[in-house]
PDB file of N, CA and C in Angstrom:
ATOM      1  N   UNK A   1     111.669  95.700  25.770  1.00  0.00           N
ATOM      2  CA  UNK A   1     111.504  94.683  26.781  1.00  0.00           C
ATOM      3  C   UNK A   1     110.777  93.494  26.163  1.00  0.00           C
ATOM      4  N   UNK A   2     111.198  92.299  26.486  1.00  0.00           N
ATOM      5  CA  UNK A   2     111.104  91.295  26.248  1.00  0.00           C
ATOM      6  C   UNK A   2     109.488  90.661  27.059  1.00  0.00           C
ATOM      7  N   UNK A   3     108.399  90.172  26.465  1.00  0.00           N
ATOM      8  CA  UNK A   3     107.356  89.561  27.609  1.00  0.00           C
ATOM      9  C   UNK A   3     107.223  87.792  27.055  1.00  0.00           C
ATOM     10  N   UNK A   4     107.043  87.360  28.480  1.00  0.00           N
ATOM     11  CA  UNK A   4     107.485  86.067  27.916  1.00  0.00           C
ATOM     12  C   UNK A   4     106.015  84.840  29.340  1.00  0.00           C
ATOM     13  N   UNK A   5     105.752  84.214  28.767  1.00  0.00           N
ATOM     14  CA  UNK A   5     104.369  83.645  29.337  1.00  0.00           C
ATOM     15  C   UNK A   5     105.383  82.112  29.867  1.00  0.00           C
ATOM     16  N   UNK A   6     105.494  82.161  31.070  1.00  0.00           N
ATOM     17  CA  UNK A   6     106.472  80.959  31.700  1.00  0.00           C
ATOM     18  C   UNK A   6     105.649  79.805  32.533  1.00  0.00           C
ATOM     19  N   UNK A   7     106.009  78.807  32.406  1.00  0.00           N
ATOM     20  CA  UNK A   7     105.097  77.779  33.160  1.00  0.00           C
ATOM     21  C   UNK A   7     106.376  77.694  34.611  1.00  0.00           C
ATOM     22  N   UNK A   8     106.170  77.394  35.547  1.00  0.00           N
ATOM     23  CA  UNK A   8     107.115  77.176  36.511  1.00  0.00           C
ATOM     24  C   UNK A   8     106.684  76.490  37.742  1.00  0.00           C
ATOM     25  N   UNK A   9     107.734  75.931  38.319  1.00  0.00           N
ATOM     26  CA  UNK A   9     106.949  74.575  39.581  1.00  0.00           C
ATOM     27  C   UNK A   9     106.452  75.351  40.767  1.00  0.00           C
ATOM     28  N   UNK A  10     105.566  75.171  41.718  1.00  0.00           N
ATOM     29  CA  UNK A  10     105.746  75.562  42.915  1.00  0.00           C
ATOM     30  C   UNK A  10     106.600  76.030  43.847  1.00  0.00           C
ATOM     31  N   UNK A  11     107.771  75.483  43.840  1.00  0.00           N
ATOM     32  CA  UNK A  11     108.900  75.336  44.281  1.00  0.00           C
ATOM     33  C   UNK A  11     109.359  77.038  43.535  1.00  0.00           C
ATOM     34  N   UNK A  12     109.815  76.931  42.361  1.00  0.00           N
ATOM     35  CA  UNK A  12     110.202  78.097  41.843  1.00  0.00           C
ATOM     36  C   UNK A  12     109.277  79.405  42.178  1.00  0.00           C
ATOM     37  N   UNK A  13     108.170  79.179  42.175  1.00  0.00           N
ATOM     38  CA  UNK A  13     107.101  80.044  42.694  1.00  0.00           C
ATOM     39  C   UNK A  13     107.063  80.701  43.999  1.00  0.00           C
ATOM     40  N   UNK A  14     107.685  79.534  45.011  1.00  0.00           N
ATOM     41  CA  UNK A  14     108.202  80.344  46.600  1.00  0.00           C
ATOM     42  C   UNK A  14     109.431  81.190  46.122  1.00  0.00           C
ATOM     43  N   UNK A  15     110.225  81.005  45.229  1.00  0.00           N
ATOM     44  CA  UNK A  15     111.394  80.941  45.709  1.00  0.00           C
ATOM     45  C   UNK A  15     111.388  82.887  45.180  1.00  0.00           C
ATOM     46  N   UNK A  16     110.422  82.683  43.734  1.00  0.00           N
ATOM     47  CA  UNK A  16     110.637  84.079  43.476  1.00  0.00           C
ATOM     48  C   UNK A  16     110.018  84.904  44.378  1.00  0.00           C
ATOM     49  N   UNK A  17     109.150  84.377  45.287  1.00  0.00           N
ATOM     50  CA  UNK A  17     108.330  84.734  46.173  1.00  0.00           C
ATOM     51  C   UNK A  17     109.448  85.643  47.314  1.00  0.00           C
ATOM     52  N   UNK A  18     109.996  84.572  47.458  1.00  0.00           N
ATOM     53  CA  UNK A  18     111.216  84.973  48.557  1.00  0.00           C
ATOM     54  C   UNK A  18     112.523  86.198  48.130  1.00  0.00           C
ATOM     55  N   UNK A  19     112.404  85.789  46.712  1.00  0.00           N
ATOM     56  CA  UNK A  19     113.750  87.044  46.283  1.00  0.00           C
ATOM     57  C   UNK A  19     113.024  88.460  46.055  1.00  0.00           C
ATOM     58  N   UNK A  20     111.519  88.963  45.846  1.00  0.00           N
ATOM     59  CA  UNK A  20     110.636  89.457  45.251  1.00  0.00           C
ATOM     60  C   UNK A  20     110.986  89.776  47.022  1.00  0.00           C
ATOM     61  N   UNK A  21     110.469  89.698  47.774  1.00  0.00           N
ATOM     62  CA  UNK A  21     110.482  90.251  49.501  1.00  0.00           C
ATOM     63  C   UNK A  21     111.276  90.455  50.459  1.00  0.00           C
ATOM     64  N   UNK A  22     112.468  89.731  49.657  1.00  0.00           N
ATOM     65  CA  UNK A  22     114.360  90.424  50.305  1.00  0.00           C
ATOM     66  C   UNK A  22     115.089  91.546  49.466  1.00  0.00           C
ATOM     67  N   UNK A  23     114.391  91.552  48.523  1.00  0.00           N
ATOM     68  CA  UNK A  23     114.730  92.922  47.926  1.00  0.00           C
ATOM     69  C   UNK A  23     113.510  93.967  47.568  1.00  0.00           C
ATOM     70  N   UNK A  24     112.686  93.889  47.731  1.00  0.00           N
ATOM     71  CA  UNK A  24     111.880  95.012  47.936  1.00  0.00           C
ATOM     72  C   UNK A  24     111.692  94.870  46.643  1.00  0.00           C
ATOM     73  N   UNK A  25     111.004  93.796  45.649  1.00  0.00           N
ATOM     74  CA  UNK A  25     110.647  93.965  44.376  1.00  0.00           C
ATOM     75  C   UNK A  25     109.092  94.308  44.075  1.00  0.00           C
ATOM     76  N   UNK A  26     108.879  94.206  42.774  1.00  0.00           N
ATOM     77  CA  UNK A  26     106.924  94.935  42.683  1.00  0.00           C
ATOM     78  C   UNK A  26     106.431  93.916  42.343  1.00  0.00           C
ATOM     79  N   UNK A  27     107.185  92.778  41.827  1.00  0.00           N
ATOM     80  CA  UNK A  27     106.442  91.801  40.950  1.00  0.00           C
ATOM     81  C   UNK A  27     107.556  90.420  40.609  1.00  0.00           C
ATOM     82  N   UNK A  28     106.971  89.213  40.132  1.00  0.00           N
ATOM     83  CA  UNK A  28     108.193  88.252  39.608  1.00  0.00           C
ATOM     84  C   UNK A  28     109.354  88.356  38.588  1.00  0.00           C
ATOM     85  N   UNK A  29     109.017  89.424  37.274  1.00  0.00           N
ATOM     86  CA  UNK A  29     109.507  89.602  36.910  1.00  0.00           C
ATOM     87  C   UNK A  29     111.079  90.630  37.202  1.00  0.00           C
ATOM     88  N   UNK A  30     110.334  91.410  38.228  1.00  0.00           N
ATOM     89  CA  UNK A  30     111.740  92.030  38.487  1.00  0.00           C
ATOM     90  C   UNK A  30     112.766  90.995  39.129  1.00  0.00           C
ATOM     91  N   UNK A  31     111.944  90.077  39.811  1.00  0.00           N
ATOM     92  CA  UNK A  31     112.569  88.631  41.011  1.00  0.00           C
ATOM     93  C   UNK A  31     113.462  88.282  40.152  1.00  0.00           C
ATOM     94  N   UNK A  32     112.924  88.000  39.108  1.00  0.00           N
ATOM     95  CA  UNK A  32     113.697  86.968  37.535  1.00  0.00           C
ATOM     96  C   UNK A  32     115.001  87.783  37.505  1.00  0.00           C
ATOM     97  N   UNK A  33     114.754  89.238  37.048  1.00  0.00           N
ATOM     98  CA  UNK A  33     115.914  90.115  36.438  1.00  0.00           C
ATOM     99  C   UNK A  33     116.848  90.276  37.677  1.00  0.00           C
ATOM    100  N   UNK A  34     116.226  90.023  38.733  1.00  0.00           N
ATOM    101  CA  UNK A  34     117.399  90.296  39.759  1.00  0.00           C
ATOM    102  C   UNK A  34     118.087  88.990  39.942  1.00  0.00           C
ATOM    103  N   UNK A  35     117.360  87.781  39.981  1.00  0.00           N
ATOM    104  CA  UNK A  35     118.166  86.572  39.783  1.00  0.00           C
ATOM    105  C   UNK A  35     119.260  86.205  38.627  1.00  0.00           C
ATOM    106  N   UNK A  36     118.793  87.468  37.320  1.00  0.00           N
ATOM    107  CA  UNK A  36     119.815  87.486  36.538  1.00  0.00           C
ATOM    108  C   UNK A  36     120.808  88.240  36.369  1.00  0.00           C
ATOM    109  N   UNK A  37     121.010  89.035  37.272  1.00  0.00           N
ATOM    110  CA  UNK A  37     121.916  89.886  37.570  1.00  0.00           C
ATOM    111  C   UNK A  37     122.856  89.348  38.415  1.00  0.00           C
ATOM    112  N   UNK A  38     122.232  88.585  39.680  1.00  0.00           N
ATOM    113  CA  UNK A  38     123.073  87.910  40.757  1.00  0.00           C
ATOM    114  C   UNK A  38     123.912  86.711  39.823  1.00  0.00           C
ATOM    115  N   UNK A  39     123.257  85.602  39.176  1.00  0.00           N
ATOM    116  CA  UNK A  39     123.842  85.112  38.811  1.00  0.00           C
ATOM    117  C   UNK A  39     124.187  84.488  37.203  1.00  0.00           C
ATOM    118  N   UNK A  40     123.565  85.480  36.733  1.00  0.00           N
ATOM    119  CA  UNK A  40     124.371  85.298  35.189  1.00  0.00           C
ATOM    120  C   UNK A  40     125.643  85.732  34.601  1.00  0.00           C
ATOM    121  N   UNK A  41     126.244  86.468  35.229  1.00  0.00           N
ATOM    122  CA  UNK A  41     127.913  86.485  34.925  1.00  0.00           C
ATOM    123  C   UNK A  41     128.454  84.891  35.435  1.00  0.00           C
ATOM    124  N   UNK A  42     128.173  84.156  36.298  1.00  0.00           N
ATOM    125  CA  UNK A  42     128.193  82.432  36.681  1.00  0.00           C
ATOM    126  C   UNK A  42     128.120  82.244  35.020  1.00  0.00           C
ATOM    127  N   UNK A  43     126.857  82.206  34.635  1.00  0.00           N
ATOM    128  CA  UNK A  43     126.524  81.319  33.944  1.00  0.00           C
ATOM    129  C   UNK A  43     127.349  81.826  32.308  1.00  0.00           C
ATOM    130  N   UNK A  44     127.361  82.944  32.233  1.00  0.00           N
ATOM    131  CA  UNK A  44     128.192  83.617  31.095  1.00  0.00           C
ATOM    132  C   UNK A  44     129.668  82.888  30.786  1.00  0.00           C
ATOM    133  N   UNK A  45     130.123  83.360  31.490  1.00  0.00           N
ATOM    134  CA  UNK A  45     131.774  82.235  31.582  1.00  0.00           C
ATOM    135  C   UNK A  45     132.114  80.956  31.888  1.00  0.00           C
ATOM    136  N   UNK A  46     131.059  80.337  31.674  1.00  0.00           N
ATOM    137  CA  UNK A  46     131.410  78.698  31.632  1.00  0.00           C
ATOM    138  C   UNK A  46     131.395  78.027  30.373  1.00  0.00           C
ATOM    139  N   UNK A  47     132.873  77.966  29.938  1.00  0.00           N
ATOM    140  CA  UNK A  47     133.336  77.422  29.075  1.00  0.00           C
ATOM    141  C   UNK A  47     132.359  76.873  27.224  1.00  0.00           C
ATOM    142  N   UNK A  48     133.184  77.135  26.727  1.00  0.00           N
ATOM    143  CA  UNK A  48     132.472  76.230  25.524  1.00  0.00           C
ATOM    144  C   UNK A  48     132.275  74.868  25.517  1.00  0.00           C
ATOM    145  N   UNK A  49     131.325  74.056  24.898  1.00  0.00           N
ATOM    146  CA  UNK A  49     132.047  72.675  24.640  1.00  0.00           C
ATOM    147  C   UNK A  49     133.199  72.273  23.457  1.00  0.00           C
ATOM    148  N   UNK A  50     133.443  71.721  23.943  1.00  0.00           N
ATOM    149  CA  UNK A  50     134.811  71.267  22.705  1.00  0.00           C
ATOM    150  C   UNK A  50     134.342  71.178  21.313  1.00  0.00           C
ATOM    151  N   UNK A  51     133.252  70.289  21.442  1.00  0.00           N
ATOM    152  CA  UNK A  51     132.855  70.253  19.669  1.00  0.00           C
ATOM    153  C   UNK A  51     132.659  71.447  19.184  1.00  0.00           C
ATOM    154  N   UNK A  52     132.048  72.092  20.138  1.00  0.00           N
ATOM    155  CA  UNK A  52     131.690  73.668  19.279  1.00  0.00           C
ATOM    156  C   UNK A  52     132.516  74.513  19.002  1.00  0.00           C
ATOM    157  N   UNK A  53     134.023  74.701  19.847  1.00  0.00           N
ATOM    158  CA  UNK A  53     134.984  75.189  19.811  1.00  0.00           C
ATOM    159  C   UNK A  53     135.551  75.040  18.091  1.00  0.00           C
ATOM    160  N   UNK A  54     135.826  73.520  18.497  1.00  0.00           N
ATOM    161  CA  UNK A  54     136.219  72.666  17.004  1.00  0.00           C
ATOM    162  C   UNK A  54     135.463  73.115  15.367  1.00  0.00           C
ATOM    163  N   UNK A  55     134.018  73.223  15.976  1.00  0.00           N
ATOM    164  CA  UNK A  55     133.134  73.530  14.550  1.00  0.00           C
ATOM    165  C   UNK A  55     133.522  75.310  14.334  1.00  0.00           C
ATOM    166  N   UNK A  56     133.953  76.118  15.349  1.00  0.00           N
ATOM    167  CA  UNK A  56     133.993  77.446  15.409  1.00  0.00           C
ATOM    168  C   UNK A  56     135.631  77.360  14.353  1.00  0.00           C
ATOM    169  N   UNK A  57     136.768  76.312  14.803  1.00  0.00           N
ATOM    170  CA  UNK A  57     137.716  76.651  13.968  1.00  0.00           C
ATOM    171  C   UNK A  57     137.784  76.490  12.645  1.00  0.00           C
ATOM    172  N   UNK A  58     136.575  74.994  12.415  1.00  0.00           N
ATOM    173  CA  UNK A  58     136.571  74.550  11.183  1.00  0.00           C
ATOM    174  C   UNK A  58     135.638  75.600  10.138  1.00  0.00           C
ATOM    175  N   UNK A  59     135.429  76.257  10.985  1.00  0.00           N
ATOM    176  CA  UNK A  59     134.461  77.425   9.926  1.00  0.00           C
ATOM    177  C   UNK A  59     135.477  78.575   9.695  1.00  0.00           C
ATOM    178  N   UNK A  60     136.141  78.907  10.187  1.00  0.00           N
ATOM    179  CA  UNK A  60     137.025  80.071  10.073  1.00  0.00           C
ATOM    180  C   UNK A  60     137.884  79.385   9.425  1.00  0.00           C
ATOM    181  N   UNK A  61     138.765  78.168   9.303  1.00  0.00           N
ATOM    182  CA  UNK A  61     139.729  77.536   8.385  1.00  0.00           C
ATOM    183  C   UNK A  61     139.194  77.528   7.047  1.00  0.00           C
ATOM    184  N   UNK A  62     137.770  77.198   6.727  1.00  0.00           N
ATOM    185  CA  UNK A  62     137.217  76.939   5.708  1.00  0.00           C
ATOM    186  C   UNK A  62     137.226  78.765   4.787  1.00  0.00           C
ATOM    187  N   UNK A  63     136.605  79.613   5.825  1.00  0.00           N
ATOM    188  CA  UNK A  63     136.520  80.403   5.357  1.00  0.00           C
ATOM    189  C   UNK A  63     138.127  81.770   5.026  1.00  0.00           C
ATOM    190  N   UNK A  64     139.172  81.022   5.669  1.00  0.00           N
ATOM    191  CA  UNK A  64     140.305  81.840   4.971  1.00  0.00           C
ATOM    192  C   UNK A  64     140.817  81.031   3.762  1.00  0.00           C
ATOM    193  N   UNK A  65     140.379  79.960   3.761  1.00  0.00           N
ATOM    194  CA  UNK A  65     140.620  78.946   2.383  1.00  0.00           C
ATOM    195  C   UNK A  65     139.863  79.646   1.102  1.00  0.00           C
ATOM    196  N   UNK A  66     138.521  80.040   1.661  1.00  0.00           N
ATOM    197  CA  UNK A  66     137.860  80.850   0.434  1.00  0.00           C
ATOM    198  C   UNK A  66     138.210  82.072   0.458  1.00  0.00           C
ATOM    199  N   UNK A  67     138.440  83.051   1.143  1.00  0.00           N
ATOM    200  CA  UNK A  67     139.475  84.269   1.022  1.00  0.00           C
ATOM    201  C   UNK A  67     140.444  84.340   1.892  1.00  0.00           C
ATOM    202  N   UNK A  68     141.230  83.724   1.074  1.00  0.00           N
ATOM    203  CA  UNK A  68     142.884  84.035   1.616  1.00  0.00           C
ATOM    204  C   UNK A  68     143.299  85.067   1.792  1.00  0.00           C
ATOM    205  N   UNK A  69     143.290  86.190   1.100  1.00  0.00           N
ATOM    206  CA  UNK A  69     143.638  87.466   0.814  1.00  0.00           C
ATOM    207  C   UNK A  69     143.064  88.678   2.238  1.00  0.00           C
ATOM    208  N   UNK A  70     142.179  88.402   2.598  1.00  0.00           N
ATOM    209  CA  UNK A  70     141.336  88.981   3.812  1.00  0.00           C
ATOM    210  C   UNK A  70     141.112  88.717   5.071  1.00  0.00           C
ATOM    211  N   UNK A  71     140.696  89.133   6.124  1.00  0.00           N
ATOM    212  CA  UNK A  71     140.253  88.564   7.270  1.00  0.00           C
ATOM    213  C   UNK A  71     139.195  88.460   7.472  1.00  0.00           C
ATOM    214  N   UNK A  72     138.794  87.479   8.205  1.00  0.00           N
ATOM    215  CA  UNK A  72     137.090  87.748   8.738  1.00  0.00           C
ATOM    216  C   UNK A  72     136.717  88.500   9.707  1.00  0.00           C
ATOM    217  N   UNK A  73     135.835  89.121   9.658  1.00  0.00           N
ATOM    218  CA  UNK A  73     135.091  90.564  10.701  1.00  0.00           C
ATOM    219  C   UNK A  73     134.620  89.715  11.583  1.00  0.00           C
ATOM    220  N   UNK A  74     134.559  90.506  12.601  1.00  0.00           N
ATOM    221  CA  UNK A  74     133.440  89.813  13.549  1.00  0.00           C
ATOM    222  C   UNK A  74     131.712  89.825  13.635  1.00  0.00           C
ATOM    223  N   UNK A  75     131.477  91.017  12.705  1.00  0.00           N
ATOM    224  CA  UNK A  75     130.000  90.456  11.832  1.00  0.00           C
ATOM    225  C   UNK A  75     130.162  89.323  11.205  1.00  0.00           C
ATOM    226  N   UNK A  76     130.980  88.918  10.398  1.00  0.00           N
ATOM    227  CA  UNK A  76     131.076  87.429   9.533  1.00  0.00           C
ATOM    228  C   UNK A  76     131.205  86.371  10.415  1.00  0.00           C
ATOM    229  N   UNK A  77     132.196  86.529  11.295  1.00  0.00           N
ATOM    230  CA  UNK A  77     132.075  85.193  12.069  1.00  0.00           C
ATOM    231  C   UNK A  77     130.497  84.866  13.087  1.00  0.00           C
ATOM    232  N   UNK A  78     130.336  86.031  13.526  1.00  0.00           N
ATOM    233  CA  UNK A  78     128.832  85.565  14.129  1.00  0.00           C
ATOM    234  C   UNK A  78     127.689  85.229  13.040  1.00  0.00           C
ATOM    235  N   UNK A  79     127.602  85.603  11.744  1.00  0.00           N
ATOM    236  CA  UNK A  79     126.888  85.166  10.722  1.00  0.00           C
ATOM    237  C   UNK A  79     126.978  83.596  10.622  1.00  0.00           C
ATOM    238  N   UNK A  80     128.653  82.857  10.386  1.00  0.00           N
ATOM    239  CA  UNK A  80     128.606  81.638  10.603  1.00  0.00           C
ATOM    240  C   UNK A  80     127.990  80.543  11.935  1.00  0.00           C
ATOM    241  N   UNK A  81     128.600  81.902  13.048  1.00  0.00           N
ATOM    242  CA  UNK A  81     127.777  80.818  14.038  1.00  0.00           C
ATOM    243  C   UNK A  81     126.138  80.580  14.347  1.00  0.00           C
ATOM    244  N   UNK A  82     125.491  81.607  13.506  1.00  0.00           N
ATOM    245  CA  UNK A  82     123.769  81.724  13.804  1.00  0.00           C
ATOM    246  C   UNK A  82     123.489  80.457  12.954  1.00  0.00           C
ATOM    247  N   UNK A  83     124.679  80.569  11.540  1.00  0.00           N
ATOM    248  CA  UNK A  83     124.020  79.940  10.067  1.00  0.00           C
ATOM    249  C   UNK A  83     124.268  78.345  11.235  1.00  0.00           C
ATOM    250  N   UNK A  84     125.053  77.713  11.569  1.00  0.00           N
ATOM    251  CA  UNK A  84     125.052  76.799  11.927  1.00  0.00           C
ATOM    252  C   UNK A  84     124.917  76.314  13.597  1.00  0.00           C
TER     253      UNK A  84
END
């Protein structure tokens, strides 16, 4: 588990207040994880941006140029996208 020290407005402060007491939570943090449950599949599938799309092909073009002979894994390709 992840612990993480958050600054947040008032506003956000009712609000976990409010999700923390419609679901019967113990604390904010569960408020958080349940707000990320409700709506992070939303936020998961919204699209790439184009440039990044673009830099994702130009790295894989580059890299069957340097081995032609092979494919790239999908360990290798996420290596390129951390490196850049």
């Amino acid at each position: 588990m992840v612990q993480a020290m958050i600054n947040i407005s008032e506003r956000s402060n009712r609000m976990l207040n409010i999700v923390k007491a419609k679901f019967g939570l113990r604390d904010k943090s569960q408020a958080i994880n349940k707000l990320t449950e409700l709506f992070g599949q939303e936020i998961e599938h919204i699209d790439a941006r184009e440039e990044y799309v673009k830099e994702i092909i130009q790295l894989c073009d580059e890299h069957s140029k340097k081995y032609p002979a092979r494919k790239m894994t999908l360990s290798e390709l996420d290596e390129l996208c951390e490196a850049n």
